[in-house]
PDB file of N, CA and C in Angstrom:
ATOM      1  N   UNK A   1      -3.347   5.750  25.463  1.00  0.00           N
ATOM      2  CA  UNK A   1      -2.966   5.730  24.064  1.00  0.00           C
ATOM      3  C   UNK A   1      -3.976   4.879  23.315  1.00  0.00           C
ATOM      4  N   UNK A   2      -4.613   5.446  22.284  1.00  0.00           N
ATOM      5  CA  UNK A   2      -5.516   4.910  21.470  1.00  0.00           C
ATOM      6  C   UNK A   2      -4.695   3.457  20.818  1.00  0.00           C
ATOM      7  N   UNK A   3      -5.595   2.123  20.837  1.00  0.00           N
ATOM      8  CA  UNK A   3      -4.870   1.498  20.397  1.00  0.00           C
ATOM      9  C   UNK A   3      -4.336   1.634  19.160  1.00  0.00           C
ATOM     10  N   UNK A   4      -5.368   2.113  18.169  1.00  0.00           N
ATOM     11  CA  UNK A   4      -4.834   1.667  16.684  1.00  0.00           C
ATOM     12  C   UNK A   4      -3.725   2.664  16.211  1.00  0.00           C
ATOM     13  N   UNK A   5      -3.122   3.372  17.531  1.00  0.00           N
ATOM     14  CA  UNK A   5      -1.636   4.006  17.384  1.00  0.00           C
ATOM     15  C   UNK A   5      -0.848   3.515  18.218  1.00  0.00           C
ATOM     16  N   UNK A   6      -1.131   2.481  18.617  1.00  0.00           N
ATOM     17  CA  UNK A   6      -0.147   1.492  19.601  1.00  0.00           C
ATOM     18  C   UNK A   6       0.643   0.627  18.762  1.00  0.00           C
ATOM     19  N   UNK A   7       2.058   0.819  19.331  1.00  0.00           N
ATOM     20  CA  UNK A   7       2.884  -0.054  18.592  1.00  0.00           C
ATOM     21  C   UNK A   7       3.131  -1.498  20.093  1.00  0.00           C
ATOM     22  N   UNK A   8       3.327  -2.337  19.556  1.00  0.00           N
ATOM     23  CA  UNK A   8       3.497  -3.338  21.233  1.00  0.00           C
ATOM     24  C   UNK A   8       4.491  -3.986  20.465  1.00  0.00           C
ATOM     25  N   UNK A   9       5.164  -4.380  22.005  1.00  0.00           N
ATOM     26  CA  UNK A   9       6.262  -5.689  21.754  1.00  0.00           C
ATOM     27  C   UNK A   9       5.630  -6.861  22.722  1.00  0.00           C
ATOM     28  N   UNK A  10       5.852  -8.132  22.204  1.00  0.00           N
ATOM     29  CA  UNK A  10       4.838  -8.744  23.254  1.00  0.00           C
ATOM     30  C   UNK A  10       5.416 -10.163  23.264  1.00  0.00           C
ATOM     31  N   UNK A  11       5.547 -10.777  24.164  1.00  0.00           N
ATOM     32  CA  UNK A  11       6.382 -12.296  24.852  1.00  0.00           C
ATOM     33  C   UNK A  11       5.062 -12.673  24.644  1.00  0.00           C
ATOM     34  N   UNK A  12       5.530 -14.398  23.829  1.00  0.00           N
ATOM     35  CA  UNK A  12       4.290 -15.342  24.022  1.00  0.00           C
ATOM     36  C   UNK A  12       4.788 -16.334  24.670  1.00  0.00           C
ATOM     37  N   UNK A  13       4.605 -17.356  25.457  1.00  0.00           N
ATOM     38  CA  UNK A  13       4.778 -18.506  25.826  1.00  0.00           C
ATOM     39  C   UNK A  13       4.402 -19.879  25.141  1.00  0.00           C
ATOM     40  N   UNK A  14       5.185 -20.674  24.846  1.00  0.00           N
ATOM     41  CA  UNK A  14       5.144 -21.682  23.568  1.00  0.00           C
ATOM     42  C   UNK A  14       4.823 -22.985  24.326  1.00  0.00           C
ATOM     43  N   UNK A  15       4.095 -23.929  22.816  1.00  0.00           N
ATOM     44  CA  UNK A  15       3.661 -25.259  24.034  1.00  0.00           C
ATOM     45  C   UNK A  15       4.996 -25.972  24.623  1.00  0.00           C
ATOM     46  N   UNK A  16       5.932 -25.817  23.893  1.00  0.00           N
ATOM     47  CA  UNK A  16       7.041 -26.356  24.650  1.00  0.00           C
ATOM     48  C   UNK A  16       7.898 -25.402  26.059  1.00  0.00           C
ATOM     49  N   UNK A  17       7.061 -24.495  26.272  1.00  0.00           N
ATOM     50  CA  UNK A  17       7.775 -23.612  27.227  1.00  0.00           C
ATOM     51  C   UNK A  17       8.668 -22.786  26.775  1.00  0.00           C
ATOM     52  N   UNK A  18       8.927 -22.641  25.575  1.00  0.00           N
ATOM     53  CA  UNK A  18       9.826 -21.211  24.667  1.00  0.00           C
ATOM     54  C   UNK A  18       9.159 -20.465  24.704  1.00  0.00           C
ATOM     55  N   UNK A  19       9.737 -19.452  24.722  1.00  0.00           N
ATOM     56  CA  UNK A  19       9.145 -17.989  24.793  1.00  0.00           C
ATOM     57  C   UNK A  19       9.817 -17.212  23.173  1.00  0.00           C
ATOM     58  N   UNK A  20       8.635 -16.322  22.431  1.00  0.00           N
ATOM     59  CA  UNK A  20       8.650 -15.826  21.474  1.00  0.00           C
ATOM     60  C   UNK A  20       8.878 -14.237  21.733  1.00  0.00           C
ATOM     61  N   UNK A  21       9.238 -13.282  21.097  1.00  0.00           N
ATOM     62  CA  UNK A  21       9.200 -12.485  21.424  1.00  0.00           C
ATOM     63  C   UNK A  21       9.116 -11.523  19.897  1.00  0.00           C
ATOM     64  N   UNK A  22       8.183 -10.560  19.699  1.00  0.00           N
ATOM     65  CA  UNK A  22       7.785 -10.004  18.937  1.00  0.00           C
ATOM     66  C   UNK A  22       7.045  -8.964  18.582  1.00  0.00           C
ATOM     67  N   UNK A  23       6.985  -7.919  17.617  1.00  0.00           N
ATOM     68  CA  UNK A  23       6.093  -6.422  17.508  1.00  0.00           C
ATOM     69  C   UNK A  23       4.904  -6.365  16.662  1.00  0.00           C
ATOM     70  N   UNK A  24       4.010  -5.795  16.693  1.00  0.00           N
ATOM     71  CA  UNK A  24       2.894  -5.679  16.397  1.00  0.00           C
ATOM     72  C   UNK A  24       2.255  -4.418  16.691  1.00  0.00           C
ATOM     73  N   UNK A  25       1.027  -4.047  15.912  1.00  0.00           N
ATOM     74  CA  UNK A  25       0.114  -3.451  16.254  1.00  0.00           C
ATOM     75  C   UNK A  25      -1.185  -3.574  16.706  1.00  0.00           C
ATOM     76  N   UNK A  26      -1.091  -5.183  17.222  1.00  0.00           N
ATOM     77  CA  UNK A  26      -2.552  -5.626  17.382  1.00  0.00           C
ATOM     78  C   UNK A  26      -1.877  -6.945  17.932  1.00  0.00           C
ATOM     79  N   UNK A  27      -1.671  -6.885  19.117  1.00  0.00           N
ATOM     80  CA  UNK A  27      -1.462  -8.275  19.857  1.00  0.00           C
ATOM     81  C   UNK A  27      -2.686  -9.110  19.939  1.00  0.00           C
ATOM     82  N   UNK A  28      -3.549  -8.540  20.040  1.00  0.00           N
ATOM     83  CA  UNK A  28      -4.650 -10.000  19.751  1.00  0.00           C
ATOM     84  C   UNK A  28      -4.570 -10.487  18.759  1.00  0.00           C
ATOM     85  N   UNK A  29      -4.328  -9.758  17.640  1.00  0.00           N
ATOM     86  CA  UNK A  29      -4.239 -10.736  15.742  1.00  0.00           C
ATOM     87  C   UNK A  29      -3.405 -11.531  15.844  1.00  0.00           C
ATOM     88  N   UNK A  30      -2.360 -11.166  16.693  1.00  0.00           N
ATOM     89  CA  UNK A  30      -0.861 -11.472  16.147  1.00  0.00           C
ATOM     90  C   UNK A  30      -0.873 -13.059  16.947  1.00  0.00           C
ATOM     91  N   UNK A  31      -1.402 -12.789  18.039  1.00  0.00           N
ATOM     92  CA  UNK A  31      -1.458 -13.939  19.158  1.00  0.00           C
ATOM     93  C   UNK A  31      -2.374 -15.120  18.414  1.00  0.00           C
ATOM     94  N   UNK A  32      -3.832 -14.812  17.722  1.00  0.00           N
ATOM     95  CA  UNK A  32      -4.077 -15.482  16.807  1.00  0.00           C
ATOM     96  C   UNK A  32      -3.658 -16.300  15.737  1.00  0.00           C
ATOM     97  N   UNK A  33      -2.980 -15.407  14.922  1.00  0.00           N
ATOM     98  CA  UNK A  33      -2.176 -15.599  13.572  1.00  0.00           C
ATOM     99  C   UNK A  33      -0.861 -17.042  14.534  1.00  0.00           C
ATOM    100  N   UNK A  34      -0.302 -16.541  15.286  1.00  0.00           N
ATOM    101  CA  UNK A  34       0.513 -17.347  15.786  1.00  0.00           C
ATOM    102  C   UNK A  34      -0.104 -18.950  16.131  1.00  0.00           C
ATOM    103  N   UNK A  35      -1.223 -19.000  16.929  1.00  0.00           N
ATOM    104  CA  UNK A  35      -1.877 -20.059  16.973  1.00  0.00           C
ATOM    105  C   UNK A  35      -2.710 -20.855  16.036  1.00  0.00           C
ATOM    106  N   UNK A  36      -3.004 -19.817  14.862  1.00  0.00           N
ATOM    107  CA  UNK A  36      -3.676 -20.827  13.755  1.00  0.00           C
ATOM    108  C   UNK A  36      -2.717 -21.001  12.861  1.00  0.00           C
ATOM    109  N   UNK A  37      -0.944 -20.858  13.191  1.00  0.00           N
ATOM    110  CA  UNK A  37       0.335 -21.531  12.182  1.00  0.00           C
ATOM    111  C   UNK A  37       0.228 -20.615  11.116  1.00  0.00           C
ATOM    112  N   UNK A  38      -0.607 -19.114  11.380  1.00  0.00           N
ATOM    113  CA  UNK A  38       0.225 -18.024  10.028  1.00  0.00           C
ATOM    114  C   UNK A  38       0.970 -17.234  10.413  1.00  0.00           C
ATOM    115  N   UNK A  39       1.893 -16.959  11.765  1.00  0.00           N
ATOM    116  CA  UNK A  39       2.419 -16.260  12.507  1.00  0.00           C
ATOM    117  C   UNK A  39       4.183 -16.353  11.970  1.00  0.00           C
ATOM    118  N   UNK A  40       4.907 -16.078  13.053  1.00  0.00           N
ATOM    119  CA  UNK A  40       6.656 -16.390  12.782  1.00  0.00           C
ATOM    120  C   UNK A  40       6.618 -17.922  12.721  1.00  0.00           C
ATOM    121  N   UNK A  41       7.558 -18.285  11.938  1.00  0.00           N
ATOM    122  CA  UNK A  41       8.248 -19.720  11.409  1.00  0.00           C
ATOM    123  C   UNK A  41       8.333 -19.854  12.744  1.00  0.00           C
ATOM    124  N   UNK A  42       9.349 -19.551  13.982  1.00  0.00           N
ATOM    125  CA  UNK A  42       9.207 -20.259  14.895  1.00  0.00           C
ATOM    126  C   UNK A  42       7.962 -20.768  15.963  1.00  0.00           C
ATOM    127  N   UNK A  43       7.423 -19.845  15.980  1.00  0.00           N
ATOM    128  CA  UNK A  43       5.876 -20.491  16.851  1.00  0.00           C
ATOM    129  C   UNK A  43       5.139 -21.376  16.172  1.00  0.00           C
ATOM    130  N   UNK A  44       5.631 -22.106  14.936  1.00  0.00           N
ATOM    131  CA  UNK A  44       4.317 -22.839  14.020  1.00  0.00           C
ATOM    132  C   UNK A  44       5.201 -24.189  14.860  1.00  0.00           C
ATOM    133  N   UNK A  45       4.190 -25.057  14.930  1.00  0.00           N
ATOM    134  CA  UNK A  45       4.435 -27.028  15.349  1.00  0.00           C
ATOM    135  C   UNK A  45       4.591 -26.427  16.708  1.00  0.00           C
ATOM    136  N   UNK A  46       4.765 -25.431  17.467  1.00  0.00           N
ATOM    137  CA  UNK A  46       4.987 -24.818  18.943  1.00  0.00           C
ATOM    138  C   UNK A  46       3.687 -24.207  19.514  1.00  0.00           C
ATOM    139  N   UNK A  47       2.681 -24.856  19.094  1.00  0.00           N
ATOM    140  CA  UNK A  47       1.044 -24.099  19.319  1.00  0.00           C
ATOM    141  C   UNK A  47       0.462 -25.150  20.303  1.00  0.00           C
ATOM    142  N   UNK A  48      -0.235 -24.420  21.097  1.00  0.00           N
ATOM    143  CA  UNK A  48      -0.318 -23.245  21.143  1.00  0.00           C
ATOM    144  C   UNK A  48       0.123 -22.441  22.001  1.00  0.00           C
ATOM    145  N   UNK A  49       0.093 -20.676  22.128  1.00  0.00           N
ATOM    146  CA  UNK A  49       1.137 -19.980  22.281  1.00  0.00           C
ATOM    147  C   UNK A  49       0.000 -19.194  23.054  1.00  0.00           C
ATOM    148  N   UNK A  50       0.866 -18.552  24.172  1.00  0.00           N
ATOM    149  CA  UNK A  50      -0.199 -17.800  25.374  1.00  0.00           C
ATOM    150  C   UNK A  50       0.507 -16.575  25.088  1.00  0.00           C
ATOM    151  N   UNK A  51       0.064 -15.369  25.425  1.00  0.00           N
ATOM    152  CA  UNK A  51       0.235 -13.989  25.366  1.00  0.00           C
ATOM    153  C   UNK A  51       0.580 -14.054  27.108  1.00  0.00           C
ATOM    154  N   UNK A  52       1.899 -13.974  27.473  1.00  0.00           N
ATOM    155  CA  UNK A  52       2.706 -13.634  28.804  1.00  0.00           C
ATOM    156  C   UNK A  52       2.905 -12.155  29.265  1.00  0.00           C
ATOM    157  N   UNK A  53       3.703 -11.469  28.225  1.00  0.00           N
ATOM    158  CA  UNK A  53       3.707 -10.077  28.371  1.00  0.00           C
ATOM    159  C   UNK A  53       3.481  -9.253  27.331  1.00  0.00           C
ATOM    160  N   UNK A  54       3.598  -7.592  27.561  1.00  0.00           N
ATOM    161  CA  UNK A  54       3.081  -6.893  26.352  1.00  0.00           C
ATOM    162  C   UNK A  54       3.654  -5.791  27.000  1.00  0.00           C
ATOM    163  N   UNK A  55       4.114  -4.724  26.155  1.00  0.00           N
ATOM    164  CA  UNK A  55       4.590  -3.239  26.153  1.00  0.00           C
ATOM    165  C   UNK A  55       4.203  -2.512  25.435  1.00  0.00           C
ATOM    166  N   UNK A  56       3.386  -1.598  25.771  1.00  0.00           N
ATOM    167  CA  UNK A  56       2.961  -0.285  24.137  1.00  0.00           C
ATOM    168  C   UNK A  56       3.789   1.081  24.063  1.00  0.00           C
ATOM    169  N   UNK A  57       4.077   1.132  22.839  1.00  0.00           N
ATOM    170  CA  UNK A  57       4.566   2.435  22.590  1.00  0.00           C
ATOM    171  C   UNK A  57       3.894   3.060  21.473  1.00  0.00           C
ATOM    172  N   UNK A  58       4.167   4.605  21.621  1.00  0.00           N
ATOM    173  CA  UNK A  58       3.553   5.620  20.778  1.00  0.00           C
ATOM    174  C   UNK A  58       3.945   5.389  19.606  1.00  0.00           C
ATOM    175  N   UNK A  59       5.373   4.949  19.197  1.00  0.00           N
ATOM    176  CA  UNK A  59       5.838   4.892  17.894  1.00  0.00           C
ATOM    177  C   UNK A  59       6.750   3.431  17.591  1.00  0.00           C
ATOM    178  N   UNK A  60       6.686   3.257  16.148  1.00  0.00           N
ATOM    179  CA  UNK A  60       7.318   1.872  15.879  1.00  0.00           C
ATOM    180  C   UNK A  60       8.683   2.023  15.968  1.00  0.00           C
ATOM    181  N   UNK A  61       9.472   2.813  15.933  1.00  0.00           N
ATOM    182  CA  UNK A  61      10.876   2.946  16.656  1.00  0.00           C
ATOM    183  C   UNK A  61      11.515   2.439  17.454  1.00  0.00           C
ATOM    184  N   UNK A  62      10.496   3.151  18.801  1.00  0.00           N
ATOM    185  CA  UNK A  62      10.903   2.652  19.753  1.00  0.00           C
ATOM    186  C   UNK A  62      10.265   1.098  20.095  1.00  0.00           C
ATOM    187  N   UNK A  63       8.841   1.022  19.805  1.00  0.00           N
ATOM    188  CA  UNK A  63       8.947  -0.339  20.029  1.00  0.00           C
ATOM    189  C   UNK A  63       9.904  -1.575  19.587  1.00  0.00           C
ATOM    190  N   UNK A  64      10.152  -1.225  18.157  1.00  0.00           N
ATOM    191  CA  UNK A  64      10.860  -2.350  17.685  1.00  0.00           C
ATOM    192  C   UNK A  64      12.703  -2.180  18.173  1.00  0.00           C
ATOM    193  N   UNK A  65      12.375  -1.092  18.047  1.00  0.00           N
ATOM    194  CA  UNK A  65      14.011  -1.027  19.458  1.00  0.00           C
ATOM    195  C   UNK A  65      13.958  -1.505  20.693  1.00  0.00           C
ATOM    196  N   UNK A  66      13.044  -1.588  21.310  1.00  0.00           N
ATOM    197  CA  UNK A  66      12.506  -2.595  22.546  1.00  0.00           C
ATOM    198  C   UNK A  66      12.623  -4.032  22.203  1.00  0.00           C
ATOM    199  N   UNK A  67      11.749  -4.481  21.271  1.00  0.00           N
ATOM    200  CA  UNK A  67      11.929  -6.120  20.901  1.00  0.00           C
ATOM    201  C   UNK A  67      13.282  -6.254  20.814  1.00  0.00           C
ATOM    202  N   UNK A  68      14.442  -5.582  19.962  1.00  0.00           N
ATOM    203  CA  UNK A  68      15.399  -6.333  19.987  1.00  0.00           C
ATOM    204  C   UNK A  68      16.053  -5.843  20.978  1.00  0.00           C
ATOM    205  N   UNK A  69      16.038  -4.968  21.940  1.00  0.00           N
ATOM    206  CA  UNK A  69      16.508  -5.205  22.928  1.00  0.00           C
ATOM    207  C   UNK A  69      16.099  -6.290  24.201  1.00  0.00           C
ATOM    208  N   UNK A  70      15.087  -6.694  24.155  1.00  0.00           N
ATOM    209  CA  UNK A  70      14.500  -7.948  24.782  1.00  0.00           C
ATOM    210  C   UNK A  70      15.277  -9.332  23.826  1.00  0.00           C
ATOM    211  N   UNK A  71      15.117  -9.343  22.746  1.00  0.00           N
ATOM    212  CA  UNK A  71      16.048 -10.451  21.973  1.00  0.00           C
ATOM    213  C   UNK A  71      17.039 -11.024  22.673  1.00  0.00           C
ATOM    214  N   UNK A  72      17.735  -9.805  22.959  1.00  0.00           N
ATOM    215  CA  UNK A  72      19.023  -9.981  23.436  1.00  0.00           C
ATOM    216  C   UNK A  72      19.035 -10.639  25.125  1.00  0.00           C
ATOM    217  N   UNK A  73      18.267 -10.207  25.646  1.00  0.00           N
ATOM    218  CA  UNK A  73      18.028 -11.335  27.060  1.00  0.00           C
ATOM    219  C   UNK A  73      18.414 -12.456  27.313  1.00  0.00           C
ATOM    220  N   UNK A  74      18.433 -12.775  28.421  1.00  0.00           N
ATOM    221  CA  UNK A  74      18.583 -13.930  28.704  1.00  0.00           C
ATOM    222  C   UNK A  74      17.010 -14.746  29.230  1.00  0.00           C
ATOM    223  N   UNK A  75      17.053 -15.775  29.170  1.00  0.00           N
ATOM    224  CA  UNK A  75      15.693 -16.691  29.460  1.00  0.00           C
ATOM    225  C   UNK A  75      15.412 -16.276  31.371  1.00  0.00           C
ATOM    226  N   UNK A  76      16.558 -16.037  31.809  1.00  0.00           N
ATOM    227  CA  UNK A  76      16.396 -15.552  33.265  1.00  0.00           C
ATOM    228  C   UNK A  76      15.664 -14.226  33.253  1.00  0.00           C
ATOM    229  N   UNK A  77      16.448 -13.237  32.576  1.00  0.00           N
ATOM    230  CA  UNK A  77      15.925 -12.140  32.199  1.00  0.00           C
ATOM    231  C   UNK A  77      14.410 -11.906  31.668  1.00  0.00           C
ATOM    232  N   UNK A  78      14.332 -12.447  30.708  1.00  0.00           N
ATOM    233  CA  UNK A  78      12.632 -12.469  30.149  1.00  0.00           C
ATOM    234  C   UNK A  78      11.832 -12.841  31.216  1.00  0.00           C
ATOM    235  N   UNK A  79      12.521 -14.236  31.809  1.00  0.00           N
ATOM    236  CA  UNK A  79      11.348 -14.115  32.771  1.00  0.00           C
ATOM    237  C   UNK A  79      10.987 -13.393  33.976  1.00  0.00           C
ATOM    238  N   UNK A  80      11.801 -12.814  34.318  1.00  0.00           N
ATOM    239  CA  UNK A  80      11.650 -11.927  35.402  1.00  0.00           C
ATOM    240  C   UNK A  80      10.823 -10.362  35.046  1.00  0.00           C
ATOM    241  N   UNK A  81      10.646 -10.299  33.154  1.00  0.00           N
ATOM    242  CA  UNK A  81       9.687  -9.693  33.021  1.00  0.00           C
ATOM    243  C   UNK A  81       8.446  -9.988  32.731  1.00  0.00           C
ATOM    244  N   UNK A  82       8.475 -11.045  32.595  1.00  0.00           N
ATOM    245  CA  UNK A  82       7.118 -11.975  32.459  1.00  0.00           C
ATOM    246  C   UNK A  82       6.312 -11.765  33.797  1.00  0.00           C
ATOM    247  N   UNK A  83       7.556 -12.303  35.082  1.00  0.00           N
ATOM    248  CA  UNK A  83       6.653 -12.452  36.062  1.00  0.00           C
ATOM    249  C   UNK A  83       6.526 -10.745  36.631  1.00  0.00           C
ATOM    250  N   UNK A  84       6.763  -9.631  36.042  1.00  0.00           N
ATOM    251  CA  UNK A  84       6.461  -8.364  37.028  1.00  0.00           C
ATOM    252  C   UNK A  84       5.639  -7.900  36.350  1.00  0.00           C
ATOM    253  N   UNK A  85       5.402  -8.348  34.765  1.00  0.00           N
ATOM    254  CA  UNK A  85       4.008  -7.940  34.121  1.00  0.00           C
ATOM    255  C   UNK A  85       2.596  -8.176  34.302  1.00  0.00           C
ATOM    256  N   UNK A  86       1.668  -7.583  34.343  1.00  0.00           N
ATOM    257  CA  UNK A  86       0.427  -8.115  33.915  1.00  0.00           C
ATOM    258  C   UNK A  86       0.032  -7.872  33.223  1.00  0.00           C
ATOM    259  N   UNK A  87      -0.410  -8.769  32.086  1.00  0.00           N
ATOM    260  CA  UNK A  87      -1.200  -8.565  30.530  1.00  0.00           C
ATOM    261  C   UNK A  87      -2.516  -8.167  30.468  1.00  0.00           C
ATOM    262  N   UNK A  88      -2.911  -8.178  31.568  1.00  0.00           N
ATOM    263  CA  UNK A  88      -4.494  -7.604  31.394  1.00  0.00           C
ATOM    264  C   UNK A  88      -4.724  -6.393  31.080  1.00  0.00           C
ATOM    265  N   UNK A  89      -3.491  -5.731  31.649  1.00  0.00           N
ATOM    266  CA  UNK A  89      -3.610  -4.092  30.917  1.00  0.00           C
ATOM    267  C   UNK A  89      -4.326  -2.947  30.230  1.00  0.00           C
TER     268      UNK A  89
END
C-alpha cells in the first residue's frame, strides 16, 4: 500500500512509560510533532516519545475504528501488542 494512502494507528511510548495511542497519515510527522510539544495535549511535558507500534489501513474508517478500539485496552493488552509488533515494517 502506497504510503500517502495509508491511514495508521500507531502506539508511542512516553518518557514516563505511558503509552499514547493515535491515527495519522504519516507516523513519522506525527511522531515528530509529538516530540517537538505540537502533537496531542497528552504527550507534551511526556517527551520524549518512541514510536512502539504501528498498523496501516487502506481507509480512515477503519483505521480510526482500530484506534478506538485499542483505546479501549488494557495496559496488559497494549502491551502484548507492542511486544508481537515490529515497527520497522
Amino acid at each position: 500500500m502506497a504510503s500517502e494512502d495509508a491511514h495508521h494507528v500507531y502506539i508511542v511510548e512516553c518518557a514516563d512509560g505511558s503509552l499514547y495511542t493515535g491515527y495519522t497519515t504519516d507516523v513519522e510527522r506525527r511522531v515528530a510533532e509529538h516530540n517537538a510539544g505540537t502533537g496531542a495535549k497528552y504527550t507534551r511535558g511526556r517527551t520524549p516519545v518512541e514510536l512502539v507500534y504501528k498498523e496501516s489501513f487502506a481507509g480512515r474508517s477503519a483505521a480510526m475504528g482500530r484506534e478506538h478500539e485499542i483505546k479501549t485496552f488494557s495496559r496488559a493488552r497494549k502491551d502484548e501488542l507492542v511486544r508481537a509488533s515490529d515497527v520497522s515494517e
